[in-house]
C-alpha atoms as a PDB file:
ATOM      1  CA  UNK A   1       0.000   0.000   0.000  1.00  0.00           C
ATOM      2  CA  UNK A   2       1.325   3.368  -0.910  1.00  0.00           C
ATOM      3  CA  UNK A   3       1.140   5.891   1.513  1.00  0.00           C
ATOM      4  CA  UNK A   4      -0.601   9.608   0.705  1.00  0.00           C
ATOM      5  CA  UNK A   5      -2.786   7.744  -1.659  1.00  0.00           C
ATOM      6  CA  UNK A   6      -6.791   7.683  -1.255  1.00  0.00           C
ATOM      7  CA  UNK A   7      -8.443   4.563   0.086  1.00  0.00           C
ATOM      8  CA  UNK A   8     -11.322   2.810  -1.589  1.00  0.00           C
ATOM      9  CA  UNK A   9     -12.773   0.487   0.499  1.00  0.00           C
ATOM     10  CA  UNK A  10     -14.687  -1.769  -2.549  1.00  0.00           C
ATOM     11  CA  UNK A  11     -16.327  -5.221  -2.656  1.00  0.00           C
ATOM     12  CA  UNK A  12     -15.656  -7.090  -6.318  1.00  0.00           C
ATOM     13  CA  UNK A  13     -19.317  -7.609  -6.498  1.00  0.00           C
ATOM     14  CA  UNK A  14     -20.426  -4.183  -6.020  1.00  0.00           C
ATOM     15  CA  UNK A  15     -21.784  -1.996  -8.525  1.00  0.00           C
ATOM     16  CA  UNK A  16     -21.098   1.242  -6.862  1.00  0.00           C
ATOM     17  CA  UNK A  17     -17.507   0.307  -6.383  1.00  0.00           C
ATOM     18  CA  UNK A  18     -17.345  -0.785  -9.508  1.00  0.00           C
ATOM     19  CA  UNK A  19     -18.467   2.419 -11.107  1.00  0.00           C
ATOM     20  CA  UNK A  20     -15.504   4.507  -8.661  1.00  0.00           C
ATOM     21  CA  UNK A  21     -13.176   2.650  -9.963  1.00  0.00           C
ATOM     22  CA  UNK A  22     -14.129   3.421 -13.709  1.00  0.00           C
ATOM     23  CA  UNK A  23     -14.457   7.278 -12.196  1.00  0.00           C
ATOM     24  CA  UNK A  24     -10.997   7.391 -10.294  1.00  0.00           C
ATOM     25  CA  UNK A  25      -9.186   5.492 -13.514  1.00  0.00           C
ATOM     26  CA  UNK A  26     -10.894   7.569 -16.126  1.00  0.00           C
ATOM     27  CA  UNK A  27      -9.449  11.077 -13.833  1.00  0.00           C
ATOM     28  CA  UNK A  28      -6.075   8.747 -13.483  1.00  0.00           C
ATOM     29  CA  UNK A  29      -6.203   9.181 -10.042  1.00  0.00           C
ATOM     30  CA  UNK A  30      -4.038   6.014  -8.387  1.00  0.00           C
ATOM     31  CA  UNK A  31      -5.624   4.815  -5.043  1.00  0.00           C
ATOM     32  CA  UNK A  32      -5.630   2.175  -2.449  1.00  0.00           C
ATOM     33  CA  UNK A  33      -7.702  -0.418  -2.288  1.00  0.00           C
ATOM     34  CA  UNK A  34      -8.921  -2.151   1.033  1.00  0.00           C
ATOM     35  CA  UNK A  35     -11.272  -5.415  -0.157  1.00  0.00           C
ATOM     36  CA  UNK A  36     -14.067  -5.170   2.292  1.00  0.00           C
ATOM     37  CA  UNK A  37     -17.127  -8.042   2.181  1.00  0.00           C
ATOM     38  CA  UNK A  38     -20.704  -6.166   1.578  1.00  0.00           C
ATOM     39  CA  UNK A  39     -22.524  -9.158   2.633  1.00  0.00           C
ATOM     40  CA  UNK A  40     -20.732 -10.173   6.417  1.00  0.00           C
ATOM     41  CA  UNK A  41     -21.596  -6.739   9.254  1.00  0.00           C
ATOM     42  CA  UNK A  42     -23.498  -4.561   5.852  1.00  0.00           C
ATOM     43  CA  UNK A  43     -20.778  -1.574   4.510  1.00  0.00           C
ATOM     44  CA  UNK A  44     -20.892   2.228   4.090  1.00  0.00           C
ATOM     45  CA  UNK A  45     -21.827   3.856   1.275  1.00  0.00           C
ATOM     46  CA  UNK A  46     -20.941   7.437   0.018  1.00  0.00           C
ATOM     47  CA  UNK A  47     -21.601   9.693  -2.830  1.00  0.00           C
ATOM     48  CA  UNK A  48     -17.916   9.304  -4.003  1.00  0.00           C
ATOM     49  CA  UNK A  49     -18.173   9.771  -7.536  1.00  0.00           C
ATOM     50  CA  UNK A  50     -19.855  13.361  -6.704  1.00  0.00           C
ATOM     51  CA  UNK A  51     -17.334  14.156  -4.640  1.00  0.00           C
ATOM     52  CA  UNK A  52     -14.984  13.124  -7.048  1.00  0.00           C
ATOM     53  CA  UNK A  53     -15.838  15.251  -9.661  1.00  0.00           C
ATOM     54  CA  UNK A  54     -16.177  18.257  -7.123  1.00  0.00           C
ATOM     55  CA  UNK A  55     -12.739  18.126  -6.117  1.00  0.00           C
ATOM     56  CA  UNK A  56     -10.882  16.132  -9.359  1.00  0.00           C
ATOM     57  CA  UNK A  57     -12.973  18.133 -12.055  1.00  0.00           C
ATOM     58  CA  UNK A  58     -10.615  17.062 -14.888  1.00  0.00           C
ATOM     59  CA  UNK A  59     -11.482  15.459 -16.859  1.00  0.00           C
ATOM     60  CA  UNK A  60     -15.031  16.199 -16.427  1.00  0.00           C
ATOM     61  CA  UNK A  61     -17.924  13.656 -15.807  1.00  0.00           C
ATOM     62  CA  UNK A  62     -20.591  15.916 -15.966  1.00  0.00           C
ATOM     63  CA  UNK A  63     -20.934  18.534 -19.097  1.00  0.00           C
ATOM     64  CA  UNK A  64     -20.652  21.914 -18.888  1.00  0.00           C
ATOM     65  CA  UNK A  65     -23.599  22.554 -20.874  1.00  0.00           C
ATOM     66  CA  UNK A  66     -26.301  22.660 -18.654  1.00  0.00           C
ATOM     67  CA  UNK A  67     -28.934  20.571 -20.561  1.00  0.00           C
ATOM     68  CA  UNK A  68     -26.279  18.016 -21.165  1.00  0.00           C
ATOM     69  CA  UNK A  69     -26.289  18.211 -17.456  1.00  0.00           C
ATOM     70  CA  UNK A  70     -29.839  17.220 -16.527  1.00  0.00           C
ATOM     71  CA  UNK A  71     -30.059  14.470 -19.227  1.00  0.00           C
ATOM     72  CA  UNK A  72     -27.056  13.428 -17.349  1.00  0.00           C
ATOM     73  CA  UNK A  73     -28.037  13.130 -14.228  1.00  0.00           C
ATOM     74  CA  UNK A  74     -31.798  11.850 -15.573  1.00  0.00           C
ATOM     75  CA  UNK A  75     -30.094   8.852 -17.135  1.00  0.00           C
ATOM     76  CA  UNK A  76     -28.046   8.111 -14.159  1.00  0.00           C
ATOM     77  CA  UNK A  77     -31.168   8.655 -11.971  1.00  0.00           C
ATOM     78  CA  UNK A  78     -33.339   6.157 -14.302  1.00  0.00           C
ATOM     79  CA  UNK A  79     -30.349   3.857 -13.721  1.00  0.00           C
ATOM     80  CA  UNK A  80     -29.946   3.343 -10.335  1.00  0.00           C
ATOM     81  CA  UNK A  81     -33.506   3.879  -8.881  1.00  0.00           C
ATOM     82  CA  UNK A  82     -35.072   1.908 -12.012  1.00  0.00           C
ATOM     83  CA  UNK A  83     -32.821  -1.013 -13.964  1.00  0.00           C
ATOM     84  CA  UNK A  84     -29.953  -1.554 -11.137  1.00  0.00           C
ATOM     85  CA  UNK A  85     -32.288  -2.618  -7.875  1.00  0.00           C
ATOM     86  CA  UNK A  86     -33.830  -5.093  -9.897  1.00  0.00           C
ATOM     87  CA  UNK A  87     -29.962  -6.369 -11.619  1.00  0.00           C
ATOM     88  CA  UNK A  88     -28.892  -6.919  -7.539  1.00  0.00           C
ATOM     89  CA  UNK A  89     -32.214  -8.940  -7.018  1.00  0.00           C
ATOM     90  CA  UNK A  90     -31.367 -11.128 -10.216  1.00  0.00           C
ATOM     91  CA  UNK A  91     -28.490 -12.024  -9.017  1.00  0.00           C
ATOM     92  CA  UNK A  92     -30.199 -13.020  -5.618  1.00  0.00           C
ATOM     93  CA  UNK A  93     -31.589 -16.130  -6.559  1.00  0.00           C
ATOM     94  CA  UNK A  94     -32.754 -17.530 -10.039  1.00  0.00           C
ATOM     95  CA  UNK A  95     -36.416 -17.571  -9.030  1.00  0.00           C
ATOM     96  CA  UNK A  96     -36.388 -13.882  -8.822  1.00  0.00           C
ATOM     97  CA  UNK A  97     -34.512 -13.506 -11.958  1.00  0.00           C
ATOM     98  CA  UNK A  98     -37.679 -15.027 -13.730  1.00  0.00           C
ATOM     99  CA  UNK A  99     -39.751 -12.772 -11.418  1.00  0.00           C
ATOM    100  CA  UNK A 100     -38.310  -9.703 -12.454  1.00  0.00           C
ATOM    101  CA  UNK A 101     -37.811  -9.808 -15.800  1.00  0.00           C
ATOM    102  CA  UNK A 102     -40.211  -8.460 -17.225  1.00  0.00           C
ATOM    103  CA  UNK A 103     -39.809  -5.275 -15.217  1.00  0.00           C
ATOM    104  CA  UNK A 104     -36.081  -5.391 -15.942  1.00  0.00           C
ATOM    105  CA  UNK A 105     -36.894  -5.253 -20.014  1.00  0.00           C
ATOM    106  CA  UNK A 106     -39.674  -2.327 -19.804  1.00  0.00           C
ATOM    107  CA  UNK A 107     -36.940  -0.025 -17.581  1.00  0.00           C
ATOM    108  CA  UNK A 108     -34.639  -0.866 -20.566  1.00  0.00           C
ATOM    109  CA  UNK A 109     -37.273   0.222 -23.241  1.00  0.00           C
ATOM    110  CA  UNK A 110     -37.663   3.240 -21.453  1.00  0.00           C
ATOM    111  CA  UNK A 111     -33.578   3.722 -21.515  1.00  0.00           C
ATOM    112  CA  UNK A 112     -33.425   2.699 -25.595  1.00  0.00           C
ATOM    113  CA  UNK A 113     -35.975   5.452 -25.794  1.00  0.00           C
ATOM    114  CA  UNK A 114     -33.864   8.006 -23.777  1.00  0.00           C
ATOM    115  CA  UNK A 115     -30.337   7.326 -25.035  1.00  0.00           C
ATOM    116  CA  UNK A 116     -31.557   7.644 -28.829  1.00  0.00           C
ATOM    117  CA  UNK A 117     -31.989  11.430 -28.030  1.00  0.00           C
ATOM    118  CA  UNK A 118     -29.274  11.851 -25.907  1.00  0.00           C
ATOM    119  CA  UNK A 119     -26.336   9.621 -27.064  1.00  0.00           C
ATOM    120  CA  UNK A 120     -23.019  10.057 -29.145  1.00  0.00           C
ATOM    121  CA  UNK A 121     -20.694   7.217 -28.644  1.00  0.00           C
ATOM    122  CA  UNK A 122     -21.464   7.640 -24.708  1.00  0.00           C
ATOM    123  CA  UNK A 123     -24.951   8.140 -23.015  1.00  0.00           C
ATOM    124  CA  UNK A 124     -24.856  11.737 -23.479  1.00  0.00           C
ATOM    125  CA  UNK A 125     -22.324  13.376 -26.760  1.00  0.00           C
ATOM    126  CA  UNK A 126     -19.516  11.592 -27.054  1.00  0.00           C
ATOM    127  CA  UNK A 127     -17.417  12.235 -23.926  1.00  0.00           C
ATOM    128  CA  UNK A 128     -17.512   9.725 -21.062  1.00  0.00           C
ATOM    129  CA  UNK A 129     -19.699  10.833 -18.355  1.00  0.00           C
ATOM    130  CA  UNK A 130     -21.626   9.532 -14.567  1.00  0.00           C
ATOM    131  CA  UNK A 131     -24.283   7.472 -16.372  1.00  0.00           C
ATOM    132  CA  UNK A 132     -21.885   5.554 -18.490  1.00  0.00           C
ATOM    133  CA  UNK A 133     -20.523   4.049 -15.024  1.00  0.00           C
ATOM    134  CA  UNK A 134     -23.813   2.800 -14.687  1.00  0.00           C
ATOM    135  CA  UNK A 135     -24.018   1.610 -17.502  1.00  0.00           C
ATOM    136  CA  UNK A 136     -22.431  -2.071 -17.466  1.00  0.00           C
ATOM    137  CA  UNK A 137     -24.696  -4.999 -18.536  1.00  0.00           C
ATOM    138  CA  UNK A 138     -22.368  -7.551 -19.076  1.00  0.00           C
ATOM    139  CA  UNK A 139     -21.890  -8.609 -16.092  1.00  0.00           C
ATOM    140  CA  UNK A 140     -25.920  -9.571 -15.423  1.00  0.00           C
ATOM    141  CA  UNK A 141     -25.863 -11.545 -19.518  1.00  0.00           C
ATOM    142  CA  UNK A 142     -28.504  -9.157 -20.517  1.00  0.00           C
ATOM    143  CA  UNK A 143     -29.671 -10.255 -23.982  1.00  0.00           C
ATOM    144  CA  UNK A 144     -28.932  -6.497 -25.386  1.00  0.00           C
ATOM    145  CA  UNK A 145     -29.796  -7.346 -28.899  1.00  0.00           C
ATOM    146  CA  UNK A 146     -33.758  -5.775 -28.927  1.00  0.00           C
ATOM    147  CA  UNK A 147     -31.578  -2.114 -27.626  1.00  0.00           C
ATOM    148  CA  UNK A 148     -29.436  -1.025 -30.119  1.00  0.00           C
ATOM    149  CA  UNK A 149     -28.019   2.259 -28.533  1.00  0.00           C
ATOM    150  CA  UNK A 150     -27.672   0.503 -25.273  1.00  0.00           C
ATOM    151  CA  UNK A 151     -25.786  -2.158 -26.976  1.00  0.00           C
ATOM    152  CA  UNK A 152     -23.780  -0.201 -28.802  1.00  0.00           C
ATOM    153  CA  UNK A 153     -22.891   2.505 -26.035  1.00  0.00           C
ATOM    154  CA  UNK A 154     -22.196  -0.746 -23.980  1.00  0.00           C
ATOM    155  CA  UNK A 155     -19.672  -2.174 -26.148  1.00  0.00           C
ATOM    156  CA  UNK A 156     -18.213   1.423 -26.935  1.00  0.00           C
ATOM    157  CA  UNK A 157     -17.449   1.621 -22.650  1.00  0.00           C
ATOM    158  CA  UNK A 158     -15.889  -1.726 -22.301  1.00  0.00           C
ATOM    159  CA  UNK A 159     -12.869  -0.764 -24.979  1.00  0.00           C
ATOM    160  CA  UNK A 160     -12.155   1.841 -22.910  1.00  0.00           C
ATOM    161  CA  UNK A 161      -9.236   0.903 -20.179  1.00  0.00           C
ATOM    162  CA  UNK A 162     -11.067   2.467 -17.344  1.00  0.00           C
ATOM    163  CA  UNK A 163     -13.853   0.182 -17.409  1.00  0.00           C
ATOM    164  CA  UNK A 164     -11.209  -2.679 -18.341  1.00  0.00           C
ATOM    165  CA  UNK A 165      -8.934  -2.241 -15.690  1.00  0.00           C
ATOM    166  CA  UNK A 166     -11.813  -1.704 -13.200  1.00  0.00           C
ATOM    167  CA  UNK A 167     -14.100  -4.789 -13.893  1.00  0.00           C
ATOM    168  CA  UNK A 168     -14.903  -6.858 -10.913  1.00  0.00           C
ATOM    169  CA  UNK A 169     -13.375  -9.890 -12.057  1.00  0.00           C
ATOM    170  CA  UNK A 170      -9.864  -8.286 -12.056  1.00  0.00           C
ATOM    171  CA  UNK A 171     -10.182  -6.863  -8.289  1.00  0.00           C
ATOM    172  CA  UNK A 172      -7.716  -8.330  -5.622  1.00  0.00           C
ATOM    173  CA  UNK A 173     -10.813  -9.504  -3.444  1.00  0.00           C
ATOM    174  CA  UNK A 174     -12.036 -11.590  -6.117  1.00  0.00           C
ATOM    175  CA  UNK A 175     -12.515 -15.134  -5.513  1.00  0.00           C
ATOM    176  CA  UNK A 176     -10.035 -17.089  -7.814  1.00  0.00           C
ATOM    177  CA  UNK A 177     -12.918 -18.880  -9.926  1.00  0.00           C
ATOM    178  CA  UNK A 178     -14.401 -15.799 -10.680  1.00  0.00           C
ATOM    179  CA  UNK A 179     -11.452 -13.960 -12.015  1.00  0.00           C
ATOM    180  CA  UNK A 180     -10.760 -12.965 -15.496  1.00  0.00           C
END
C-alpha cells in the first residue's frame, strides 16, 4: 500500500464500487484499495463519484452545458432507482430472476428510448460521463440485442481501459474462480 494515496474500500461484487473505480481510472487518479465483504456486518456507502468530480474536475464527468447536465443526471437517476435494484435482485436467486424480468426489459425500453436522443458514442455526446458508469450490462448476460443504442454505447465503454482495468473480475478480493 502506498502511503498519501486515497483509500477505496470496494467489494468485487459491487456496482457502486465498480463504477468509482471506472471514475478514479478515467481522472487517473491512483488509489488504495482495502477489499471489504458487503454481505458479512453490511458496509458504508458514500456519494464518491460526486465528490470526485467536485474536487478532481478534470477530466469532467458531468458537461458543462447545462442541458447536457440534466439528461445526465436523468439517465443516471433512471439507472440506479429503475434497472440496477432489480440487476442486484437477479443475481439473488434464479427464481427472482424469472420474477423480475419483465420489469427489468420495460426499464430498458424506457432507456433505448432516452439514449436515442441523448447519445453520441457515450450516453450523453460523445465524452464519457456519470451514467456511463452505470451503464455495465455484461456482467448480469442481458440479452442487449432488442436495444441497439444501449448495446452499442455498452460495447463502446468496455474498450475503454477504465472500465477494463476496473471490472470486478480483475479486483484483488475476487474469488479465484471468478477472475478474469
Amino acid at each position: 500500500m502506498q502511503m498519501g494515496l486515497p483509500i477505496l474500500y470496494s467489494y468485487f461484487r459491487s456496482s457502486c464500487s465498480w463504477r468509482v473505480r471506472i471514475a478514479l481510472a478515467l481522472k487517473g487518479i491512483a488509489y488504495n484499495q482495502v477489499p471489504v465483504n458487503l454481505l458479512k456486518d453490511g458496509g458504508q456507502q458514500l456519494a464518491i463519484i460526486h465528490y470526485l468530480e467536485e474536487t478532481q474536475p478534470n477530466p469532467r464527468l458531468l458537461p458543462q452545458d447545462l442541458k447536457k447536465r440534466a439528461q445526465v443526471r436523468m439517465i443516471s437517476d433512471h439507472i440506479v432507482s429503475g434497472i440496477q435494484p432489480l440487476q442486484v435482485l437477479l443475481l439473488i436467486s434464479m427464481q427472482i430472476r424469472k420474477q423480475y424480468r419483465f420489469p427489468a426489459v420495460c426499464d430498458l425500453n424506457s432507456l433505448e428510448q432516452i439514449l436515442q436522443h441523448t447519445a453520441g458514442r457515450y450516453c450523453v455526446g460523445n465524452e464519457v460521463s456519470i451514467p456511463d458508469k452505470f451503464f455495465i450490462f455484461c456482467r448480469y448476460k442481458v440479452d442487449l440485442a432488442p436495444y441497439p443504442t444501449i448495446m452499442r454505447i455498452n460495447k463502446a465503454l468496455l474498450e475503454l481501459e477504465a472500465f477494463k482495468v476496473s471490472h470486478p473480475a480483475r479486483q484483488p478480493d475476487t474469488p479465484a474462480e471468478l477472475r478474469a
